[in-house]
PDB file of N, CA and C in Angstrom:
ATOM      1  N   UNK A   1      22.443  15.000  13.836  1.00  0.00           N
ATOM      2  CA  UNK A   1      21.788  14.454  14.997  1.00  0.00           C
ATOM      3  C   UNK A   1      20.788  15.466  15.519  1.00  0.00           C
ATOM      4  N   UNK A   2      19.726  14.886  15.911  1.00  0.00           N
ATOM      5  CA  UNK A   2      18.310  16.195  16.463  1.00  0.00           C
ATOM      6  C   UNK A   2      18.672  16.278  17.816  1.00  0.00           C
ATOM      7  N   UNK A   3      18.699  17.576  18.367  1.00  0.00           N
ATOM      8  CA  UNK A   3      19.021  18.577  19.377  1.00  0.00           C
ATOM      9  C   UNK A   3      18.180  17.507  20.389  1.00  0.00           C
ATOM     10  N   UNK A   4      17.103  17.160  19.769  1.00  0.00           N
ATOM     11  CA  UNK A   4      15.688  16.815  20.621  1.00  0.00           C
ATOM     12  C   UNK A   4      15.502  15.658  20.909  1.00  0.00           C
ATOM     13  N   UNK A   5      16.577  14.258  20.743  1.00  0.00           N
ATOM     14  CA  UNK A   5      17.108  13.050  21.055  1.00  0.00           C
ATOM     15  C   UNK A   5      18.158  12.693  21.842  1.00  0.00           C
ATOM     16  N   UNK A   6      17.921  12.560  22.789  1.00  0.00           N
ATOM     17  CA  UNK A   6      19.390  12.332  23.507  1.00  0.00           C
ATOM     18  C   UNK A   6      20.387  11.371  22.986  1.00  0.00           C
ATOM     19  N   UNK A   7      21.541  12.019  23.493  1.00  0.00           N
ATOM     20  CA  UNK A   7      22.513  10.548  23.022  1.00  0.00           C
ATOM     21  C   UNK A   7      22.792   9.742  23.919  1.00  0.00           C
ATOM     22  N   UNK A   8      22.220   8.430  23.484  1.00  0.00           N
ATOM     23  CA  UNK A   8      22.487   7.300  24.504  1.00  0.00           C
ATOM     24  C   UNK A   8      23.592   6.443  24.852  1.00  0.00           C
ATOM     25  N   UNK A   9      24.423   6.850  23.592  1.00  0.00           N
ATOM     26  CA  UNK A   9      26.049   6.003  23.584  1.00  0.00           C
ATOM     27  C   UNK A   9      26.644   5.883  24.624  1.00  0.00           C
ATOM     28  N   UNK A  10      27.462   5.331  25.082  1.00  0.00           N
ATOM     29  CA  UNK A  10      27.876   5.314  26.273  1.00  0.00           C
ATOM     30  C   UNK A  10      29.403   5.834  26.241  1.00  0.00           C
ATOM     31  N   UNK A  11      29.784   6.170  27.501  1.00  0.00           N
ATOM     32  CA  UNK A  11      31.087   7.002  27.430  1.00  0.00           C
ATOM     33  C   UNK A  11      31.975   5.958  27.101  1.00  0.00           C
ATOM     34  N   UNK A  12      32.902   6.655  26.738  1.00  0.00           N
ATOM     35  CA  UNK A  12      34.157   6.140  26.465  1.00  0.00           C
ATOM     36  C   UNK A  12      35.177   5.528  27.312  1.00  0.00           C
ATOM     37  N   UNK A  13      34.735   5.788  28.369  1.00  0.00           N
ATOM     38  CA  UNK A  13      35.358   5.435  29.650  1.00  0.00           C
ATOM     39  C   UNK A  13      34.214   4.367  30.355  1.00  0.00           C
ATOM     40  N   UNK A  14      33.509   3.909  29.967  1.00  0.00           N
ATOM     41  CA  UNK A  14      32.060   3.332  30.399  1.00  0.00           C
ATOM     42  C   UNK A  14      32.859   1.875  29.941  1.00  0.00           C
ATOM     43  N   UNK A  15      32.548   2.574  28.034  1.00  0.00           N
ATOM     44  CA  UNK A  15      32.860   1.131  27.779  1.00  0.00           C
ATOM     45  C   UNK A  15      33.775   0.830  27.158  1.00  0.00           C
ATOM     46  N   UNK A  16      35.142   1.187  27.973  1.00  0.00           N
ATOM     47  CA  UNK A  16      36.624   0.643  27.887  1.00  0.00           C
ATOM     48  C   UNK A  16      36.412  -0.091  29.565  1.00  0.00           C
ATOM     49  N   UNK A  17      35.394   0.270  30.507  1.00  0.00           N
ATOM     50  CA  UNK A  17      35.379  -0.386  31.687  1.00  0.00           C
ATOM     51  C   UNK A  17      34.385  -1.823  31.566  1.00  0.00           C
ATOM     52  N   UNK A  18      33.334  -1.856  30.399  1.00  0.00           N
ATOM     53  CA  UNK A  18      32.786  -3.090  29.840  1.00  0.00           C
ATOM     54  C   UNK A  18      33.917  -4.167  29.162  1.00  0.00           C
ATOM     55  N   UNK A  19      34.621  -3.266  28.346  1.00  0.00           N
ATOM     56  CA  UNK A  19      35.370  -4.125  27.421  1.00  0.00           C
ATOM     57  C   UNK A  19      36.082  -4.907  28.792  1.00  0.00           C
ATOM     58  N   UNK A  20      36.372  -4.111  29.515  1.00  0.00           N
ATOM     59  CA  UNK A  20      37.395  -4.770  30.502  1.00  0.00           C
ATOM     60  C   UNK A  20      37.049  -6.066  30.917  1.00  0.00           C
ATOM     61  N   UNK A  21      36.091  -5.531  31.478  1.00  0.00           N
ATOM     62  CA  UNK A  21      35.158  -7.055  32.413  1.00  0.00           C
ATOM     63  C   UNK A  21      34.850  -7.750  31.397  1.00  0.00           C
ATOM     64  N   UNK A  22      34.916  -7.493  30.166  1.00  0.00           N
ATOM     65  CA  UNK A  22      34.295  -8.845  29.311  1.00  0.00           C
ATOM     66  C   UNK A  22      35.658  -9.383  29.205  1.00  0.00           C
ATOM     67  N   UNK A  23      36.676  -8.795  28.788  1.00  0.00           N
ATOM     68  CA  UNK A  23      38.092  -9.766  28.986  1.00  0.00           C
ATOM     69  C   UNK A  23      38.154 -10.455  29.936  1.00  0.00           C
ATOM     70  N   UNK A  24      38.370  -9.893  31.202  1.00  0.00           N
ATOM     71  CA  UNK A  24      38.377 -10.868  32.244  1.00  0.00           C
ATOM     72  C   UNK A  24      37.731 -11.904  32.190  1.00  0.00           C
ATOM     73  N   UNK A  25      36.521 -11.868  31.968  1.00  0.00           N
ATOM     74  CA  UNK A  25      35.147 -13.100  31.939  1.00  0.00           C
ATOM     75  C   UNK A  25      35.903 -13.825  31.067  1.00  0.00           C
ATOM     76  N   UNK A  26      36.348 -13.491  29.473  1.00  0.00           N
ATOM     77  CA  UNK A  26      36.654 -14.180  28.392  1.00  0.00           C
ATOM     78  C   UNK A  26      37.941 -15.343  29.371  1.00  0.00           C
ATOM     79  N   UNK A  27      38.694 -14.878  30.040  1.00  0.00           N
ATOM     80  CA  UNK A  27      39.991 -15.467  30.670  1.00  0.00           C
ATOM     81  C   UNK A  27      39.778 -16.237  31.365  1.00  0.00           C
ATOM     82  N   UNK A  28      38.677 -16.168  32.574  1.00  0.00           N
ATOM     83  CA  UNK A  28      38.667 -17.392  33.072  1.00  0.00           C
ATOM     84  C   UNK A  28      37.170 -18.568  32.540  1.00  0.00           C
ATOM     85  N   UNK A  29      37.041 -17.815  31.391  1.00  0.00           N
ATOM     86  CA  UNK A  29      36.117 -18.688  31.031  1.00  0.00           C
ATOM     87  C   UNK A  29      37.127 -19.787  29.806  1.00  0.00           C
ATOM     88  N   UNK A  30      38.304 -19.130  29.326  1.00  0.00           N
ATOM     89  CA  UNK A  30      39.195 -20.304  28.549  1.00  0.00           C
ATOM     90  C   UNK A  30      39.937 -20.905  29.312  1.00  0.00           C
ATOM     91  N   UNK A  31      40.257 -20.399  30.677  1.00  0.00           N
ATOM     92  CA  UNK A  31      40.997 -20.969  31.578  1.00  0.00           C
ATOM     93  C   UNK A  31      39.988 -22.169  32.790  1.00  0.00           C
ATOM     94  N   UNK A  32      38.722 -22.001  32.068  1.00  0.00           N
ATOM     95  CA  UNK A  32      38.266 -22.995  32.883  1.00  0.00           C
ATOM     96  C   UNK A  32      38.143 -24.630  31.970  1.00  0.00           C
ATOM     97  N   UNK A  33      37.725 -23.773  30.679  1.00  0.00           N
ATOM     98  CA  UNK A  33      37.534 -24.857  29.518  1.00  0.00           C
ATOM     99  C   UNK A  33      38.917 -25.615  29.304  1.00  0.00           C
ATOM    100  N   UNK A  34      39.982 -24.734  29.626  1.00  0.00           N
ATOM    101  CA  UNK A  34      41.481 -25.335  29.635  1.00  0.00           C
ATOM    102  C   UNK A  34      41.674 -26.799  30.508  1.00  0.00           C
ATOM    103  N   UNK A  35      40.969 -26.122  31.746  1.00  0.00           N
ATOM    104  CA  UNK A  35      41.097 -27.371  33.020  1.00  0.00           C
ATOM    105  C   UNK A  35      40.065 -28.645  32.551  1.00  0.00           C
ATOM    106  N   UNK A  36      39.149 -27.611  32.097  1.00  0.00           N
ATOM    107  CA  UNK A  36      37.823 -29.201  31.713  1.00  0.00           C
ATOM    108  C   UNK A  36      38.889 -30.282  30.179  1.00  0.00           C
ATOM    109  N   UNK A  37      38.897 -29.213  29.466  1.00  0.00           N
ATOM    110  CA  UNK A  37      40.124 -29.935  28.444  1.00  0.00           C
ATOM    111  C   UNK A  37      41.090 -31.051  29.066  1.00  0.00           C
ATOM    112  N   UNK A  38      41.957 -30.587  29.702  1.00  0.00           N
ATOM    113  CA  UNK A  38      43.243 -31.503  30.625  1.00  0.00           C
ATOM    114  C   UNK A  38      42.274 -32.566  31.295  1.00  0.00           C
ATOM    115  N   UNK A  39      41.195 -32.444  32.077  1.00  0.00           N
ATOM    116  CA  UNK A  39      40.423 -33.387  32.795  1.00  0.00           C
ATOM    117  C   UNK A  39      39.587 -34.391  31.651  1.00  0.00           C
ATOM    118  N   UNK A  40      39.524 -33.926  30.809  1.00  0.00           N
ATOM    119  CA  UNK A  40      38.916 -34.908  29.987  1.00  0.00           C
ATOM    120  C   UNK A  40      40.053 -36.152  28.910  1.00  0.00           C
ATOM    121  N   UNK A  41      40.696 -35.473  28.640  1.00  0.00           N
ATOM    122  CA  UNK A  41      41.882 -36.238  27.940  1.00  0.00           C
ATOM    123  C   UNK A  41      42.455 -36.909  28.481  1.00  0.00           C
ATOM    124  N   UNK A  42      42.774 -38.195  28.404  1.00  0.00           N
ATOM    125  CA  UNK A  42      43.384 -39.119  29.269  1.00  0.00           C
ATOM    126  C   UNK A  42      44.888 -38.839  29.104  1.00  0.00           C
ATOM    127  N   UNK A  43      45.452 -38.855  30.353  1.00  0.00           N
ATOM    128  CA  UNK A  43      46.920 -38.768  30.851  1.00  0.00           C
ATOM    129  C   UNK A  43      47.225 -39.669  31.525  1.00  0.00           C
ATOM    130  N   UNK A  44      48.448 -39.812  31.301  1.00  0.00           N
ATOM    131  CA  UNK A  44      49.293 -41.336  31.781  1.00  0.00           C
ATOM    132  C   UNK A  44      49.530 -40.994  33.366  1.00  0.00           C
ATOM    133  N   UNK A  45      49.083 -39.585  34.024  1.00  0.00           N
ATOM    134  CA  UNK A  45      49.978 -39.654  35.465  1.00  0.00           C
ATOM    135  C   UNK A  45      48.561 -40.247  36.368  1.00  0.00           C
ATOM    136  N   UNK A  46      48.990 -41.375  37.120  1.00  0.00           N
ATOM    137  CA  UNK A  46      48.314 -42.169  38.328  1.00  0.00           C
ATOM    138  C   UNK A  46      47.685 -41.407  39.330  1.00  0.00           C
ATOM    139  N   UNK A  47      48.487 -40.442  39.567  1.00  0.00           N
ATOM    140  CA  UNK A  47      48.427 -39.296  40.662  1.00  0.00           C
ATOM    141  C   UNK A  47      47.268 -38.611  40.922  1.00  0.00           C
ATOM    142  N   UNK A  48      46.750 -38.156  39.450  1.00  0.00           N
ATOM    143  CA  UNK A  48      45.539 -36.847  39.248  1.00  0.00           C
ATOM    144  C   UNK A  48      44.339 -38.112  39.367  1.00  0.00           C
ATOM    145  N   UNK A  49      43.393 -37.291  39.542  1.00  0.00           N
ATOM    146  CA  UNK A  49      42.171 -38.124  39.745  1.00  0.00           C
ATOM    147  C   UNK A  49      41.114 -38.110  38.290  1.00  0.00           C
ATOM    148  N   UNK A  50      40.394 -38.798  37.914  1.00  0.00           N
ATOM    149  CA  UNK A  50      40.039 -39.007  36.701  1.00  0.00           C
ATOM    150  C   UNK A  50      38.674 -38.508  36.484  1.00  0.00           C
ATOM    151  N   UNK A  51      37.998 -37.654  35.678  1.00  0.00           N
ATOM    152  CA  UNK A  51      36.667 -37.112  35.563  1.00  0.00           C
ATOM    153  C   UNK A  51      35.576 -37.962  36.168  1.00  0.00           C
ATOM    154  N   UNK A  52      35.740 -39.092  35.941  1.00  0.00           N
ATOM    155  CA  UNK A  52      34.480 -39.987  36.234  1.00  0.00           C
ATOM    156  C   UNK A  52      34.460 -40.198  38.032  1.00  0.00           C
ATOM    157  N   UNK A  53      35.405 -40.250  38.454  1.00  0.00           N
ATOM    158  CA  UNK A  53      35.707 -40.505  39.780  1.00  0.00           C
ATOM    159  C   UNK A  53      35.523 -38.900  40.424  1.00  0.00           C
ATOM    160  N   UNK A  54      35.798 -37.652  39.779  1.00  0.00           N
ATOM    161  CA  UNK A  54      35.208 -36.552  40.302  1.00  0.00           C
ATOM    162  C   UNK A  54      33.715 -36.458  40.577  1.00  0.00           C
ATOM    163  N   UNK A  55      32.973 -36.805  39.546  1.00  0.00           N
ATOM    164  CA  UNK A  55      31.347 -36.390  39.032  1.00  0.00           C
ATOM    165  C   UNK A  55      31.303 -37.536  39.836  1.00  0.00           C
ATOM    166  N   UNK A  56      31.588 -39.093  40.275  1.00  0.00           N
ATOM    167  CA  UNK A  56      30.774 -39.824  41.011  1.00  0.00           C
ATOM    168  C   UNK A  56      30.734 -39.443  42.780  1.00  0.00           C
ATOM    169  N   UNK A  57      32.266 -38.197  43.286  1.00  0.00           N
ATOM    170  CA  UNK A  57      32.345 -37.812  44.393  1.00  0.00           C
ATOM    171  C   UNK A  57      31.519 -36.984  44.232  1.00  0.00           C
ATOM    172  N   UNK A  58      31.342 -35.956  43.600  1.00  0.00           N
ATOM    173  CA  UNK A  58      29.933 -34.787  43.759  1.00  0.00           C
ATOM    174  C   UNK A  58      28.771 -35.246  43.736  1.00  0.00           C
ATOM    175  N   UNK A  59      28.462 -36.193  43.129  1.00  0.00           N
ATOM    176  CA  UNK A  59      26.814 -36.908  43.036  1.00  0.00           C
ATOM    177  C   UNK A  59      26.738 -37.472  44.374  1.00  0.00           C
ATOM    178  N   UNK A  60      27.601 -38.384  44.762  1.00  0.00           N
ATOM    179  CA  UNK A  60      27.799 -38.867  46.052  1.00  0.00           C
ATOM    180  C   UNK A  60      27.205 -37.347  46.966  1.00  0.00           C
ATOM    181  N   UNK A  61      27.854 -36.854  47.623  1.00  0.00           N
ATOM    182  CA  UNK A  61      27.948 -35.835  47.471  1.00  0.00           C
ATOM    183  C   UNK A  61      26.479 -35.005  48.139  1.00  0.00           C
ATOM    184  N   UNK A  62      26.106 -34.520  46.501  1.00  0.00           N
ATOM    185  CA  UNK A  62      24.712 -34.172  46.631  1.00  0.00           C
ATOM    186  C   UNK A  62      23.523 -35.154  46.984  1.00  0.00           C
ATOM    187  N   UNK A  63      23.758 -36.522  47.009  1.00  0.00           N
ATOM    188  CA  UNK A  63      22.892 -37.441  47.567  1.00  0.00           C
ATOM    189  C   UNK A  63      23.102 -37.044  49.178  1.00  0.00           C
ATOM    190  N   UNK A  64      24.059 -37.374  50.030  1.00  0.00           N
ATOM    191  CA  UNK A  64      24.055 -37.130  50.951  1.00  0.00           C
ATOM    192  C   UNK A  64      23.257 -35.718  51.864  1.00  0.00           C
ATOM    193  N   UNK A  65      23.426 -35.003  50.385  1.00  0.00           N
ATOM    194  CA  UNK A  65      22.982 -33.179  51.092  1.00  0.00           C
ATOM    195  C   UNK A  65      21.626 -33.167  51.193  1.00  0.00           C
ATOM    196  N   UNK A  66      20.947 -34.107  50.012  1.00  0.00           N
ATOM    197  CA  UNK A  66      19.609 -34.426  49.769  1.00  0.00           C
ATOM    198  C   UNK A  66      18.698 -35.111  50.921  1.00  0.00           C
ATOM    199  N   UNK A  67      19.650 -36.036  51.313  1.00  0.00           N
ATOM    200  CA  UNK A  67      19.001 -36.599  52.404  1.00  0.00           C
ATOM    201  C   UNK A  67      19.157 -35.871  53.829  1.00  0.00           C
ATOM    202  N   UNK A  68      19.914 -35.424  53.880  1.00  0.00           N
ATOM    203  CA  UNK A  68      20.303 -34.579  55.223  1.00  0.00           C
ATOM    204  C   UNK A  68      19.077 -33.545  54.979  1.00  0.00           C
ATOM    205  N   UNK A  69      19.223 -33.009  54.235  1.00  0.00           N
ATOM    206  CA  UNK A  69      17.739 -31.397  54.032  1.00  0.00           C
ATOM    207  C   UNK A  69      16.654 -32.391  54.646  1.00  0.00           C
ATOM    208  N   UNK A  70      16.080 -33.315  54.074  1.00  0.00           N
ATOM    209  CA  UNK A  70      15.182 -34.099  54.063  1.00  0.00           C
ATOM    210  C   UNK A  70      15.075 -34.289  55.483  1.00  0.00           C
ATOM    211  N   UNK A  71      15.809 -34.524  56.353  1.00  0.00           N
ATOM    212  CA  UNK A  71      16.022 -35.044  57.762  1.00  0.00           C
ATOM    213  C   UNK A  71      15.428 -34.027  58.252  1.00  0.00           C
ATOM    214  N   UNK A  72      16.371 -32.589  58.332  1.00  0.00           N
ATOM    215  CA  UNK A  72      15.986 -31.340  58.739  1.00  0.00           C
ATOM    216  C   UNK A  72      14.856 -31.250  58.391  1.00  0.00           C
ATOM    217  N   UNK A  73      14.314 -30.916  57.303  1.00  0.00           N
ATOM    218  CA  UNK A  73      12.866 -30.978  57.176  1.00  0.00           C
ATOM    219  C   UNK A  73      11.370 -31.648  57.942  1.00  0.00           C
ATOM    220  N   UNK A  74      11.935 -33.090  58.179  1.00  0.00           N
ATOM    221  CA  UNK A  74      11.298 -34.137  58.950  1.00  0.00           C
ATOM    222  C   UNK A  74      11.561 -33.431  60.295  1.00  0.00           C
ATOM    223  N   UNK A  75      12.500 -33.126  60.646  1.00  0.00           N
ATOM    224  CA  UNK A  75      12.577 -33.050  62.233  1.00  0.00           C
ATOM    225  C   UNK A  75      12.247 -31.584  62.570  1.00  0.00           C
ATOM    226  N   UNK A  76      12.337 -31.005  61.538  1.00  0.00           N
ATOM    227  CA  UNK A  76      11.782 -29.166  62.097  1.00  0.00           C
ATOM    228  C   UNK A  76       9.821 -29.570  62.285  1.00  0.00           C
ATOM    229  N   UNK A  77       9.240 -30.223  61.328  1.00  0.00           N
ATOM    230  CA  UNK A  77       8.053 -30.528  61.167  1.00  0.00           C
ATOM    231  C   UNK A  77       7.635 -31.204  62.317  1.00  0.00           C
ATOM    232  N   UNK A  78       8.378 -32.287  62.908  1.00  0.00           N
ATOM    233  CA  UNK A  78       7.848 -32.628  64.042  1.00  0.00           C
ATOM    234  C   UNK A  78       7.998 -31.464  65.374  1.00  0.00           C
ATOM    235  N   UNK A  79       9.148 -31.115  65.145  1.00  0.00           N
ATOM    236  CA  UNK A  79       9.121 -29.960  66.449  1.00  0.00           C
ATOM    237  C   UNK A  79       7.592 -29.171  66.152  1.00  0.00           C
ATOM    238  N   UNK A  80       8.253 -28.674  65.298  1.00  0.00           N
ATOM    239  CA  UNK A  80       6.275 -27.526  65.023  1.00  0.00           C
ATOM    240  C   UNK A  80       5.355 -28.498  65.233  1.00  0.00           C
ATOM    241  N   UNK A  81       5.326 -29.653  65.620  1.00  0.00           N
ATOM    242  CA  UNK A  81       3.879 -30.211  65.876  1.00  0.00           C
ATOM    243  C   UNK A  81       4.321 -30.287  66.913  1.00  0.00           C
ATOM    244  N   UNK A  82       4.630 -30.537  68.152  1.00  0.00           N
ATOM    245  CA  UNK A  82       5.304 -30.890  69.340  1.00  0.00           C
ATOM    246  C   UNK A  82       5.226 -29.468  69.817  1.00  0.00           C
ATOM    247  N   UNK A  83       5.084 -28.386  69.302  1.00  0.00           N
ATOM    248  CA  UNK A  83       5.464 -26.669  69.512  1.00  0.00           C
ATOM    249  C   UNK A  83       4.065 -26.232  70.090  1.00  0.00           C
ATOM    250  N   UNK A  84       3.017 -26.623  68.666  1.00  0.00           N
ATOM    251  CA  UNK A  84       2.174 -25.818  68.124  1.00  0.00           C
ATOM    252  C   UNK A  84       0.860 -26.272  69.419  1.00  0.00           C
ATOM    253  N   UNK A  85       0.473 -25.043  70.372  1.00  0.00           N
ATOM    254  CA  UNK A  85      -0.417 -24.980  71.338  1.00  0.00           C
ATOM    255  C   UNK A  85      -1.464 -26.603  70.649  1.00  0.00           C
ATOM    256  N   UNK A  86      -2.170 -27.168  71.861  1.00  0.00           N
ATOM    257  CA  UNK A  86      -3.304 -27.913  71.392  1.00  0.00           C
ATOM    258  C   UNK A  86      -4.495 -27.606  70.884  1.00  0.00           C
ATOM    259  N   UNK A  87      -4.621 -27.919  69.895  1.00  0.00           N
ATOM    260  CA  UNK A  87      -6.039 -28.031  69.301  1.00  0.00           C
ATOM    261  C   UNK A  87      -5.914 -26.638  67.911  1.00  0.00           C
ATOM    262  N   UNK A  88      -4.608 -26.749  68.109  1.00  0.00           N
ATOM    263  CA  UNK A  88      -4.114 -25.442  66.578  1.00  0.00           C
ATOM    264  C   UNK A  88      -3.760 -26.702  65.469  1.00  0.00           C
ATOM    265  N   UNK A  89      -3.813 -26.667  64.704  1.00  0.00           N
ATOM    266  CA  UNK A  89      -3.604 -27.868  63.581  1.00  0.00           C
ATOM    267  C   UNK A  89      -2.298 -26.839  62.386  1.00  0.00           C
ATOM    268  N   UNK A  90      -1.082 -27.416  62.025  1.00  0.00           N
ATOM    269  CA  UNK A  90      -0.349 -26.740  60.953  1.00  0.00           C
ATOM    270  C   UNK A  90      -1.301 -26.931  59.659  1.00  0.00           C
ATOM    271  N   UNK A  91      -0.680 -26.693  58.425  1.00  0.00           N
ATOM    272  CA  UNK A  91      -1.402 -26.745  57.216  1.00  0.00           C
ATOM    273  C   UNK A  91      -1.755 -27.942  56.922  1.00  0.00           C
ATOM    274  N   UNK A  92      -0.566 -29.323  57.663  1.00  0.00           N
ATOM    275  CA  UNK A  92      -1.073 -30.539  57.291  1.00  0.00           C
ATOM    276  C   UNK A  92      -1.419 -31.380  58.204  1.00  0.00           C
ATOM    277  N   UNK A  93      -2.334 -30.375  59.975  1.00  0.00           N
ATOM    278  CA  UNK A  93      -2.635 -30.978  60.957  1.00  0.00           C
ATOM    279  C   UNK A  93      -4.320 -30.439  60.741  1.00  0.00           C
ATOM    280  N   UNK A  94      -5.540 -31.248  60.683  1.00  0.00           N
ATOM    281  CA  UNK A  94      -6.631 -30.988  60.888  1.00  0.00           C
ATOM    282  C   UNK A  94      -6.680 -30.386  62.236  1.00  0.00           C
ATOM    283  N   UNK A  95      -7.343 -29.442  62.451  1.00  0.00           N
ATOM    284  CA  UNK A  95      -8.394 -28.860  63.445  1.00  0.00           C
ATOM    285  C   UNK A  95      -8.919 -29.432  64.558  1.00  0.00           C
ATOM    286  N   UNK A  96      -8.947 -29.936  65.787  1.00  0.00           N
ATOM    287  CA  UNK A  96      -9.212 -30.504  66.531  1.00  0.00           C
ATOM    288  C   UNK A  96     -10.745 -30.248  66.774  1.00  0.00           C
ATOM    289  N   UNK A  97     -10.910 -29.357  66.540  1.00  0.00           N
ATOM    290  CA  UNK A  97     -13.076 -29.188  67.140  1.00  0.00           C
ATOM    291  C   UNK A  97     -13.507 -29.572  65.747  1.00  0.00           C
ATOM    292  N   UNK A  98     -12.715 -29.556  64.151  1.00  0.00           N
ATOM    293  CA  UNK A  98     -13.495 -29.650  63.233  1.00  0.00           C
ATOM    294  C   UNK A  98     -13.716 -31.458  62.729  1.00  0.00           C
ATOM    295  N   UNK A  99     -13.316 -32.088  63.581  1.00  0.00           N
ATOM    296  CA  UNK A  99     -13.582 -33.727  63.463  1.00  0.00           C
ATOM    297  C   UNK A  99     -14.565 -34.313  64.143  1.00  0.00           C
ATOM    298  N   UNK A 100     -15.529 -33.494  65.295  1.00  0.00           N
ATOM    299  CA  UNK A 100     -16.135 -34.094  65.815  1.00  0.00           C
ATOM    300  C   UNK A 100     -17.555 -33.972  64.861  1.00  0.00           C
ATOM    301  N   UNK A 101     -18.888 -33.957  65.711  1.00  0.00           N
ATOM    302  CA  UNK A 101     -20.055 -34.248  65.245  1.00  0.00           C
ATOM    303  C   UNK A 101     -20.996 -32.619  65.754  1.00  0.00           C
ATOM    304  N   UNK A 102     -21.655 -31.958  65.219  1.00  0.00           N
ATOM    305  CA  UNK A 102     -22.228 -30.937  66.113  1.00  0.00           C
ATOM    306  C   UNK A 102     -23.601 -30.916  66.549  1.00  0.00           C
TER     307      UNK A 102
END
């Protein structure tokens, strides 16, 4: 090895602390695929709730969140026009002196 290259390897203690965290990751990443597994396979118990009926509560869901932002949005926009001194225009209010005739 040349005196005049550093060594970039990493310690030994570095990456027994990588290996670590990649186990962990590895664990709940089979332990999630485990749950998606069980949720996808049909089971006889009445009780548990069924994939399709999950994904149609979250879509539900995010429709609702969609429209709510949307609201907020609408109603912050009117305040800032309702806010904004007269004759100041926002980005999507024209100019009040620049409509007339000179």
């Amino acid at each position: 090895m040349d005196p005049a290259i550093p060594d970039r390897s990493p310690a030994p203690s570095d990456m027994r602390d990588e290996i670590t965290i990649i186990s962990a990751q590895q664990r709940e990443t089979l332990a999630l695929l485990r749950q998606l597994v069980e949720m996808l396979l049909p089971r006889g118990d009445p009780d548990k709730p069924k994939l399709e009926d999950l994904i149609a509560a979250l879509v539900g869901q995010q429709t609702r969140m969609l429209i709510l932002l949307r609201q907020i949005g609408s109603d912050v926009a009117g305040l800032l026009d309702q806010l904004a001194p007269e004759g100041e225009g926002g980005p999507d209010r024209p100019q009040a002196g620049n409509s007339g005739a000179r």
